[in-house]
N, C-alpha and C. Protein backbone atom coordinates (compact mmCIF):
# COMPACT_ATOMS: atom_id res chain seq x y z
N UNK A 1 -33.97 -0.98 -2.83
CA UNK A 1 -32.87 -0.05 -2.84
C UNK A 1 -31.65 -0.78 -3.43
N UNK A 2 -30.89 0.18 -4.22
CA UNK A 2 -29.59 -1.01 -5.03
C UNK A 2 -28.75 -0.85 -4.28
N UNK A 3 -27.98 -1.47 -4.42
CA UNK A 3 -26.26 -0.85 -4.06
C UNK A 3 -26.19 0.06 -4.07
N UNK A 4 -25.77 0.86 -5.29
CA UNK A 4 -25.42 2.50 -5.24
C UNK A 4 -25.82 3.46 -4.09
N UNK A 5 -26.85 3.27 -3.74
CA UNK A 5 -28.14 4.05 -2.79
C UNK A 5 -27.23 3.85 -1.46
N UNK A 6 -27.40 2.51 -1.13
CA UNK A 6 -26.63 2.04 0.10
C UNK A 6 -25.50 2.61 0.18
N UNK A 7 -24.23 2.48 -0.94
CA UNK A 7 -23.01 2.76 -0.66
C UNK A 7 -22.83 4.01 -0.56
N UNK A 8 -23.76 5.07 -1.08
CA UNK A 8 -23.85 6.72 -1.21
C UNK A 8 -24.21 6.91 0.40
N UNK A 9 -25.32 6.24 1.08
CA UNK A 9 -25.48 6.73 2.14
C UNK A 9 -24.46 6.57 2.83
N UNK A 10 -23.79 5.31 3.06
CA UNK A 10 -22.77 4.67 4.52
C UNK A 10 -21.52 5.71 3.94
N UNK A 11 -21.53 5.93 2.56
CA UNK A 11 -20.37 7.00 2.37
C UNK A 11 -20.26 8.31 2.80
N UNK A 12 -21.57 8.40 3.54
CA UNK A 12 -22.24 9.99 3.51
C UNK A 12 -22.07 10.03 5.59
N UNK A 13 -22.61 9.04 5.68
CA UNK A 13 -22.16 8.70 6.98
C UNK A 13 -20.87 8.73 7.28
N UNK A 14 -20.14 8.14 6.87
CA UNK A 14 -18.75 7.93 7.39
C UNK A 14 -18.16 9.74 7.22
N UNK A 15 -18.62 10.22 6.12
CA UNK A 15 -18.05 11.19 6.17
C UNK A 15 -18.51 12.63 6.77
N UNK A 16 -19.92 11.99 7.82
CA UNK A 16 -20.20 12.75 8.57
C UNK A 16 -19.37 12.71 10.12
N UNK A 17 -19.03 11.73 10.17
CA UNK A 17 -18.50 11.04 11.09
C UNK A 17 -17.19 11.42 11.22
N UNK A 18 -16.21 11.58 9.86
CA UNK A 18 -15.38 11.55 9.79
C UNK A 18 -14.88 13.19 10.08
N UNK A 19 -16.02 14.13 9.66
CA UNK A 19 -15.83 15.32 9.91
C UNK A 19 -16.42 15.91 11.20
N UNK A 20 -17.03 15.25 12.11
CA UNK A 20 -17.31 15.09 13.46
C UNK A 20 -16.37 15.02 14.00
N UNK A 21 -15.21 13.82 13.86
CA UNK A 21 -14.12 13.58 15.08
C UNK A 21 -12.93 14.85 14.26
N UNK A 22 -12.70 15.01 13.26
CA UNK A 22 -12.09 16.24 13.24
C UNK A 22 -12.35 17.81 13.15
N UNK A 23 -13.34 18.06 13.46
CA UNK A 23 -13.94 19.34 14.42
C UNK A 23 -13.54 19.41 15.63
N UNK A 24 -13.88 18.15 16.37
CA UNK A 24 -13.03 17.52 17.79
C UNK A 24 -11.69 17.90 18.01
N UNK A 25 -10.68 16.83 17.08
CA UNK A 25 -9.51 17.43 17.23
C UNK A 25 -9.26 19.07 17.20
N UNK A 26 -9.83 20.19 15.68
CA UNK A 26 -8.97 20.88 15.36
C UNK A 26 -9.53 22.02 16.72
N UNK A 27 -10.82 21.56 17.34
CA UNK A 27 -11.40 22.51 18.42
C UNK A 27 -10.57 21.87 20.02
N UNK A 28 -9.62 21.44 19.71
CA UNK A 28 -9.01 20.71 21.13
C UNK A 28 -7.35 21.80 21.25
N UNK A 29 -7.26 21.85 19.64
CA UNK A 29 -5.81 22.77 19.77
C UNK A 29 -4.38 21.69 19.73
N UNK A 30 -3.73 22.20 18.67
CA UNK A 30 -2.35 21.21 18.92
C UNK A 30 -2.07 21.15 20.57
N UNK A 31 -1.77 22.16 21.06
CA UNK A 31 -1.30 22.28 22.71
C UNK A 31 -1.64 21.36 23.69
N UNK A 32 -3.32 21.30 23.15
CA UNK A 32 -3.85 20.27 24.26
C UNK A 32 -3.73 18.69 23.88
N UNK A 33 -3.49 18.79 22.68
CA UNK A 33 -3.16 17.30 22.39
C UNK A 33 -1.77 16.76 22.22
N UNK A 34 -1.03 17.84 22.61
CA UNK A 34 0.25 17.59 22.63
C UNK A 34 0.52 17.13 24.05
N UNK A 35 0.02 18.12 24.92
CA UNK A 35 -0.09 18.04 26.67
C UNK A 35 -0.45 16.70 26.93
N UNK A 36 -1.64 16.39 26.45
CA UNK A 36 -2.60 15.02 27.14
C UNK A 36 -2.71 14.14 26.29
N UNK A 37 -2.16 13.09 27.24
CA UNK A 37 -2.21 11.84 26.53
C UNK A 37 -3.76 11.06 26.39
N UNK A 38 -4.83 11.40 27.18
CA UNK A 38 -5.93 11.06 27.54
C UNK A 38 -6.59 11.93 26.72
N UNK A 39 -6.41 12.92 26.18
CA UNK A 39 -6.82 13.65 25.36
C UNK A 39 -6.55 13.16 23.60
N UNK A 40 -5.43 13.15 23.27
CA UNK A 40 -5.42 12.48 22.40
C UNK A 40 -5.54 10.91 22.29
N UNK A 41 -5.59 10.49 22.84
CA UNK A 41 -6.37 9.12 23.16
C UNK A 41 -7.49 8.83 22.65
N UNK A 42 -8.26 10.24 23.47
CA UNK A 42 -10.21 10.14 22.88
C UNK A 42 -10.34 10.97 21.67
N UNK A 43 -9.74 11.88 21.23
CA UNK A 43 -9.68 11.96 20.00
C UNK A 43 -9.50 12.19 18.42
N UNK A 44 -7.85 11.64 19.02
CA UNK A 44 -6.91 10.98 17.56
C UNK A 44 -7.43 9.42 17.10
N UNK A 45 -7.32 8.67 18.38
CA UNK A 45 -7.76 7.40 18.19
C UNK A 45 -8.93 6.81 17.79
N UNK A 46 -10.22 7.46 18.05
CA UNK A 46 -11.29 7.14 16.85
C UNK A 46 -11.25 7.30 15.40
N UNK A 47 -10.98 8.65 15.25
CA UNK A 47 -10.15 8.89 13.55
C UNK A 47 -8.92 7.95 13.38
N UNK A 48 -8.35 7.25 13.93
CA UNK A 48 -7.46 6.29 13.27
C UNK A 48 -8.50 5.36 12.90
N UNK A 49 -9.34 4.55 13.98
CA UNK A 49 -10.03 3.34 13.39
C UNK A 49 -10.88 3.76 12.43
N UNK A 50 -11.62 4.65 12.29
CA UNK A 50 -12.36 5.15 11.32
C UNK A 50 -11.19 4.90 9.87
N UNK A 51 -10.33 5.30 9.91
CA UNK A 51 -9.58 5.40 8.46
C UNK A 51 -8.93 3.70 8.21
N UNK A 52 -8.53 3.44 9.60
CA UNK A 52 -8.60 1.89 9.30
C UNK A 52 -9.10 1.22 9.01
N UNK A 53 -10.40 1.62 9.02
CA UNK A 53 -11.89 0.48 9.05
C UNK A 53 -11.91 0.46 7.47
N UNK A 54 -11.97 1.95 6.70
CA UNK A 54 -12.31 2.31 5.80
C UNK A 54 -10.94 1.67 4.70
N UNK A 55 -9.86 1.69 5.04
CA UNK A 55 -8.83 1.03 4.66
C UNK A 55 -9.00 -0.41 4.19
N UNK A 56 -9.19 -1.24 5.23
CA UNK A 56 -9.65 -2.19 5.48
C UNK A 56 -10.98 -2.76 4.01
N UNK A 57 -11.96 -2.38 4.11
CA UNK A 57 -12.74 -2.28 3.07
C UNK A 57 -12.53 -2.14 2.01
N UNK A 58 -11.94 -1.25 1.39
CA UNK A 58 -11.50 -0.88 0.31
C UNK A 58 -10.60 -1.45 -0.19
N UNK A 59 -9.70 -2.20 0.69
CA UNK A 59 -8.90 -3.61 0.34
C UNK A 59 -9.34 -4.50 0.28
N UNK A 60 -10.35 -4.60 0.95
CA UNK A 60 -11.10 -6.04 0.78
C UNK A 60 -12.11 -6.26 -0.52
N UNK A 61 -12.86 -5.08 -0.79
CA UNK A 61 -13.03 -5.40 -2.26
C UNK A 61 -12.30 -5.10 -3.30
N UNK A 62 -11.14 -4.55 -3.52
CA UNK A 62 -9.86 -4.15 -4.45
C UNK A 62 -10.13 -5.87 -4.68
N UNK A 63 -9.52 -6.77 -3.66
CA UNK A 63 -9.27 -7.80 -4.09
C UNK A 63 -10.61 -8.37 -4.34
N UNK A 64 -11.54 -8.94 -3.38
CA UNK A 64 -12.55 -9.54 -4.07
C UNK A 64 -12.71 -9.24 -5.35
N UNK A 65 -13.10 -8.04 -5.84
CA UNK A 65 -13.08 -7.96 -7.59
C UNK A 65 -12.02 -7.98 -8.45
N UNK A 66 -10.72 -7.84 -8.25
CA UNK A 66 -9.61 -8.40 -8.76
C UNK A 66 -9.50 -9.72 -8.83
N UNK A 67 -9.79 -10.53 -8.21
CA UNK A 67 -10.09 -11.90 -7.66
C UNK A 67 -10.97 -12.67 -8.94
N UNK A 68 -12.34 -12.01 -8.79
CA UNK A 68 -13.56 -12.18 -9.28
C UNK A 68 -12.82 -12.18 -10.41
N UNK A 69 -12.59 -10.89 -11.19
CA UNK A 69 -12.44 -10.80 -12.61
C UNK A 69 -11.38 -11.80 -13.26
N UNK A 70 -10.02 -11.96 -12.47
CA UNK A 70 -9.32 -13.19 -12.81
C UNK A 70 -9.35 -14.32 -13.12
N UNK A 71 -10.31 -14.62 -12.15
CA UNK A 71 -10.53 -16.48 -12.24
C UNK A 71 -12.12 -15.86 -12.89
N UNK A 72 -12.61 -15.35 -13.44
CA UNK A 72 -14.05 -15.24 -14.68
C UNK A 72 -13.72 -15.67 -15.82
N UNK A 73 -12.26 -15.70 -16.32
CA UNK A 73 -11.12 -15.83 -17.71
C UNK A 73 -10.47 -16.49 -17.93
N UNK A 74 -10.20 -17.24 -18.65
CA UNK A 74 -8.92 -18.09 -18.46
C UNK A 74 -7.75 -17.17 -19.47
N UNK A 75 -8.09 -16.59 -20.41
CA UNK A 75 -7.15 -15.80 -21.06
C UNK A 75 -6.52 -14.84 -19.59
N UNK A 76 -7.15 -13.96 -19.36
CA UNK A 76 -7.00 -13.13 -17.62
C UNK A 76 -6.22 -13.77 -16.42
N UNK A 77 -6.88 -15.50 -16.59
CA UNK A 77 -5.79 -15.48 -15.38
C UNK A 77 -4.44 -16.59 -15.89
N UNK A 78 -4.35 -16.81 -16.98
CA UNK A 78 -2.85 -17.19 -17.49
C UNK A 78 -1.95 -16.32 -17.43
N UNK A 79 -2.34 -14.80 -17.85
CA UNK A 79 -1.65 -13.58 -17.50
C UNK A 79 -1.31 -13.15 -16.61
N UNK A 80 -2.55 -13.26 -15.77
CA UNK A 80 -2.17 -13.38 -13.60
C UNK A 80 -0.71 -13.99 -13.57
N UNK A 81 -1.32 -15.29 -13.61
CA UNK A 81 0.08 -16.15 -13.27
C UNK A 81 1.21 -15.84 -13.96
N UNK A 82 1.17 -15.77 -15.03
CA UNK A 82 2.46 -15.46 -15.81
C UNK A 82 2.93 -14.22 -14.70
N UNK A 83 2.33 -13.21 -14.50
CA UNK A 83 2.59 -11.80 -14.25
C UNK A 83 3.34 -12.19 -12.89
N UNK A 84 2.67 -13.39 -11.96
CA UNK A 84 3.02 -13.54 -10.53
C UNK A 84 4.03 -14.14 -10.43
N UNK A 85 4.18 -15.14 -11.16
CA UNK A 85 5.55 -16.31 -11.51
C UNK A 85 6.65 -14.86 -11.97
N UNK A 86 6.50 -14.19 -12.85
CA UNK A 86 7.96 -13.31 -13.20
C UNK A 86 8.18 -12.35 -11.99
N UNK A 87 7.19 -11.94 -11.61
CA UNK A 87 7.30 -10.86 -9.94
C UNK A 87 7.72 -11.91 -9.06
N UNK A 88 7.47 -13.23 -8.85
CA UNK A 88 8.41 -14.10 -8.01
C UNK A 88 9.82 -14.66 -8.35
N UNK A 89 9.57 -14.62 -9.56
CA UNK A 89 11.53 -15.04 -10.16
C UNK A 89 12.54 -14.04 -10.18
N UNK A 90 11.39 -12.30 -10.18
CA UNK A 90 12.45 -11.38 -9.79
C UNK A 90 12.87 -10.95 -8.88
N UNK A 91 12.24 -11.36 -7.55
CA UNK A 91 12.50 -11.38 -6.17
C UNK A 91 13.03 -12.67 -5.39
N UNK A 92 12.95 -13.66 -6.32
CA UNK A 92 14.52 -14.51 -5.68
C UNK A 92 15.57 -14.19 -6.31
N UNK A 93 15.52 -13.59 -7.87
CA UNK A 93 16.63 -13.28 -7.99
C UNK A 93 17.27 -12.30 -7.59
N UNK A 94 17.05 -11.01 -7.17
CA UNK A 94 17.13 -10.13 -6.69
C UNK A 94 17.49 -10.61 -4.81
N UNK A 95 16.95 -11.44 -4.23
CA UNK A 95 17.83 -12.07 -3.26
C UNK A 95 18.56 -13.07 -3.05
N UNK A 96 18.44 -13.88 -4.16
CA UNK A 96 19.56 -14.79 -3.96
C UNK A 96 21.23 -14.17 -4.88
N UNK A 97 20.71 -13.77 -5.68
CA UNK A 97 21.74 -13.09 -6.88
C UNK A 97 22.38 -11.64 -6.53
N UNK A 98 21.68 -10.64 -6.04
CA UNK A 98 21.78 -9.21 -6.18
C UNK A 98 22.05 -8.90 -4.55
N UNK A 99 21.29 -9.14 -3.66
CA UNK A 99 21.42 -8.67 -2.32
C UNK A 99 22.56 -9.39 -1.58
N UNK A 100 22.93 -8.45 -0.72
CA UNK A 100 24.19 -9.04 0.42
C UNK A 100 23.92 -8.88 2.01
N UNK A 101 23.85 -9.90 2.88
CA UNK A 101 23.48 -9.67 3.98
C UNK A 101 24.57 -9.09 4.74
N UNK A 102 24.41 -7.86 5.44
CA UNK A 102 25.21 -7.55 6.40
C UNK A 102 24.61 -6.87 7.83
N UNK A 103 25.18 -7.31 8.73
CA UNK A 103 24.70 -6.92 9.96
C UNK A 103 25.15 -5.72 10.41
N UNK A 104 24.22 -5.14 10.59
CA UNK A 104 23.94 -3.65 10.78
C UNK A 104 23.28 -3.51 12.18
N UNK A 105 24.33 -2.02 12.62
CA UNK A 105 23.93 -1.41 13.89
C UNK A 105 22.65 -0.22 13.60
N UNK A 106 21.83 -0.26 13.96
CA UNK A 106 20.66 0.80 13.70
C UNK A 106 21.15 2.12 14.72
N UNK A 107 20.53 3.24 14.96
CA UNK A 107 20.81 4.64 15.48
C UNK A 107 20.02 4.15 16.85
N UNK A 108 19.31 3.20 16.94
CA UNK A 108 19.14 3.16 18.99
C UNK A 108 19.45 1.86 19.03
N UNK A 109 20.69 1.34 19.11
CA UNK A 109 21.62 0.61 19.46
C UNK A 109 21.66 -0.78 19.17
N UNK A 110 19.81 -0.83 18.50
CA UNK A 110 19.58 -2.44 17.91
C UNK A 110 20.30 -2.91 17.16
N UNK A 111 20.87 -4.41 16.57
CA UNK A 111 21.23 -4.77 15.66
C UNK A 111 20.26 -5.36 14.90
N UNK A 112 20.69 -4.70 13.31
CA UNK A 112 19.70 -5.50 12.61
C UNK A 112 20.28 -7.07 11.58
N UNK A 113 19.40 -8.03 11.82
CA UNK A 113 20.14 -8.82 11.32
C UNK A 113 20.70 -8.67 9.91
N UNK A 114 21.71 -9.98 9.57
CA UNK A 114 21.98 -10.18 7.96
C UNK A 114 20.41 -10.44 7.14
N UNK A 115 19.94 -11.13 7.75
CA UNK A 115 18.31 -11.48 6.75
C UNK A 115 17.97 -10.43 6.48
N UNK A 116 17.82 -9.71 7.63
CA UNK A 116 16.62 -8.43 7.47
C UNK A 116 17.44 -7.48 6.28
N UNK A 117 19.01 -7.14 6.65
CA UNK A 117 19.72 -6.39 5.60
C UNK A 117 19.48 -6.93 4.64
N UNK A 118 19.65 -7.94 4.01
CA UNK A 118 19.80 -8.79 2.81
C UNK A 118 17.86 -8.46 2.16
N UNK A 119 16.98 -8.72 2.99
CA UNK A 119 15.41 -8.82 2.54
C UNK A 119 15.45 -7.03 1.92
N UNK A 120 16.30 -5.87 2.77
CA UNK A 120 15.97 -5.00 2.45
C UNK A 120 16.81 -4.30 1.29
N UNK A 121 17.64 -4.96 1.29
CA UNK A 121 18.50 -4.47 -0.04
C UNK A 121 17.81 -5.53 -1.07
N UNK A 122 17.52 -6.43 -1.06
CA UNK A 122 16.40 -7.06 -2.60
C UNK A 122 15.31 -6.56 -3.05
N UNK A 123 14.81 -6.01 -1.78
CA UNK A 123 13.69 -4.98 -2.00
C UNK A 123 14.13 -3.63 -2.71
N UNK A 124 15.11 -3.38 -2.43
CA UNK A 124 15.48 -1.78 -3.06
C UNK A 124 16.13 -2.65 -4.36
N UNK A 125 16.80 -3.45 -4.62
CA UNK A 125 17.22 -3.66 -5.82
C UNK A 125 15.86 -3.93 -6.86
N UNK A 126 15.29 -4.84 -6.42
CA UNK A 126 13.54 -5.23 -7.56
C UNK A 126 13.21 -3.70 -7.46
N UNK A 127 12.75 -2.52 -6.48
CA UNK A 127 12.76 -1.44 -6.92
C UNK A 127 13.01 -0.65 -7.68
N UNK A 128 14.60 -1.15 -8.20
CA UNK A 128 14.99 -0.51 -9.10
C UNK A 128 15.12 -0.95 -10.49
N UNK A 129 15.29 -2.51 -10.02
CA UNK A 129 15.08 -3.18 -11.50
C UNK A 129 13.33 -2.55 -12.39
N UNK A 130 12.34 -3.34 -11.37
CA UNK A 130 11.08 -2.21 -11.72
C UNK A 130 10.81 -1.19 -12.52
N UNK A 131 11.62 -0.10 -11.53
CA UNK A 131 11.62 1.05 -12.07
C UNK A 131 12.30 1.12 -13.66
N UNK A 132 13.61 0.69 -13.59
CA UNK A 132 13.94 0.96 -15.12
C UNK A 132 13.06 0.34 -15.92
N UNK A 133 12.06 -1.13 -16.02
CA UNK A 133 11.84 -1.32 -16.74
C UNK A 133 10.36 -0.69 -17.40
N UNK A 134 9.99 0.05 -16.50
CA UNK A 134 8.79 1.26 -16.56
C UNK A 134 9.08 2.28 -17.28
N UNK A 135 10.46 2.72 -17.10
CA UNK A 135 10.68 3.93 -17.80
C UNK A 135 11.00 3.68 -19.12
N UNK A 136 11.19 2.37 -19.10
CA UNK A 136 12.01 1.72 -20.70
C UNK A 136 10.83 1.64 -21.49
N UNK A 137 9.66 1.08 -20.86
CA UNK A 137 8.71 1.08 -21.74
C UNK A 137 7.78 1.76 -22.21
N UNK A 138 7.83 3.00 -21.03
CA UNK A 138 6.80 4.07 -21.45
C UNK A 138 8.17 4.76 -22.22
N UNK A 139 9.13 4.60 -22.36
CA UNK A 139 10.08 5.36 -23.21
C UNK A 139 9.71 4.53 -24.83
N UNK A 140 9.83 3.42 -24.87
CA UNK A 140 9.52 2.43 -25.88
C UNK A 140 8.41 2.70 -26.56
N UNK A 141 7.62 2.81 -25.82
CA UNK A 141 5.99 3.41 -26.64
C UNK A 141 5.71 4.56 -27.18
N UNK A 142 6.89 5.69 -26.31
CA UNK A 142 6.46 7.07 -26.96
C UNK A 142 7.83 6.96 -28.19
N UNK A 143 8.40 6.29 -27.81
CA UNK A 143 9.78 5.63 -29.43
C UNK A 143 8.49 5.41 -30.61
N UNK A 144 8.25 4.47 -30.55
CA UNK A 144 6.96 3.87 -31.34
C UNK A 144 5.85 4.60 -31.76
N UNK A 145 5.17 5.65 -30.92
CA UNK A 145 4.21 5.95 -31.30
C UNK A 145 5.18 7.09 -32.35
N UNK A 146 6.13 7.91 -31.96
CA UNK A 146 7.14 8.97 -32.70
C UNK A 146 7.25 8.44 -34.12
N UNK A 147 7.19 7.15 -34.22
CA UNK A 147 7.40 6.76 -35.18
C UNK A 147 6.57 6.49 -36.55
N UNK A 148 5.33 6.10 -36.13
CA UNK A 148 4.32 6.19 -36.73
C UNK A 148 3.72 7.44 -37.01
């Protein structure tokens, strides 16, 4: 039996499974799972691990074969690195250069630190740096292709 065979069945499974525990829920009624905590307990909480599990997997070979195919190349993974080195030079610069730490009161009374402000405004700034440079280039290409 190959792969394919295997992965068709456990896919066939899970998604027998998966439509098992939500028959469960939608035959329990918002009401009652709103009411009971023991109720949604037994079963919201299997359909979480189920989607976690499946999460889980699907990340784990994303990378294994991302992985695989990288280091198979050396043309492939000079590009890696190049690609990882500029996504890391734009996120120190973006926090050492662009972000400002300020300490912030949250809406249930926590304070959040300067780091955490500062980590989350570099994050929204590389967001946006990102973003423009996505739009620049799918703008750039349909420039280019207009042109030809």
């Amino acid at each position: 039996m190959n792969f394919q065979k295997v992965f068709k069945i456990v896919v066939g499974l899970i998604g027998v499974l998966a439509v098992f525990f939500l028959a469960r829920i939608i035959g329990a009624g918002d009401d009652a799972l709103e009411a009971s905590e023991d109720l949604q307990n037994s079963l919201v909480t299997p359909f979480m691990y189920i989607a976690y599990l499946i999460l889980g997997v699907v990340l784990a070979f994303v990378l294994f074969f991302t992985l695989k195919n990288v280091f198979s190349n050396k043309d492939i993974l000079k590009q890696f690195a190049i690609n990882i080195g500029a996504f890391a030079i734009l996120a120190l610069f973006a926090y050492f250069a662009l972000a400002d730490g300020v300490e912030t009161e949250l809406r249930d009374g926590e304070m959040l630190s300067a780091n955490g402000s500062k980590l989350i405004d570099a994050g929204l700034y590389m967001f946006y740096i990102l973003t423009i440079v996505a739009v620049g280039a799918m703008a750039f290409a349909g420039f280019k292709k207009t042109i030809k």
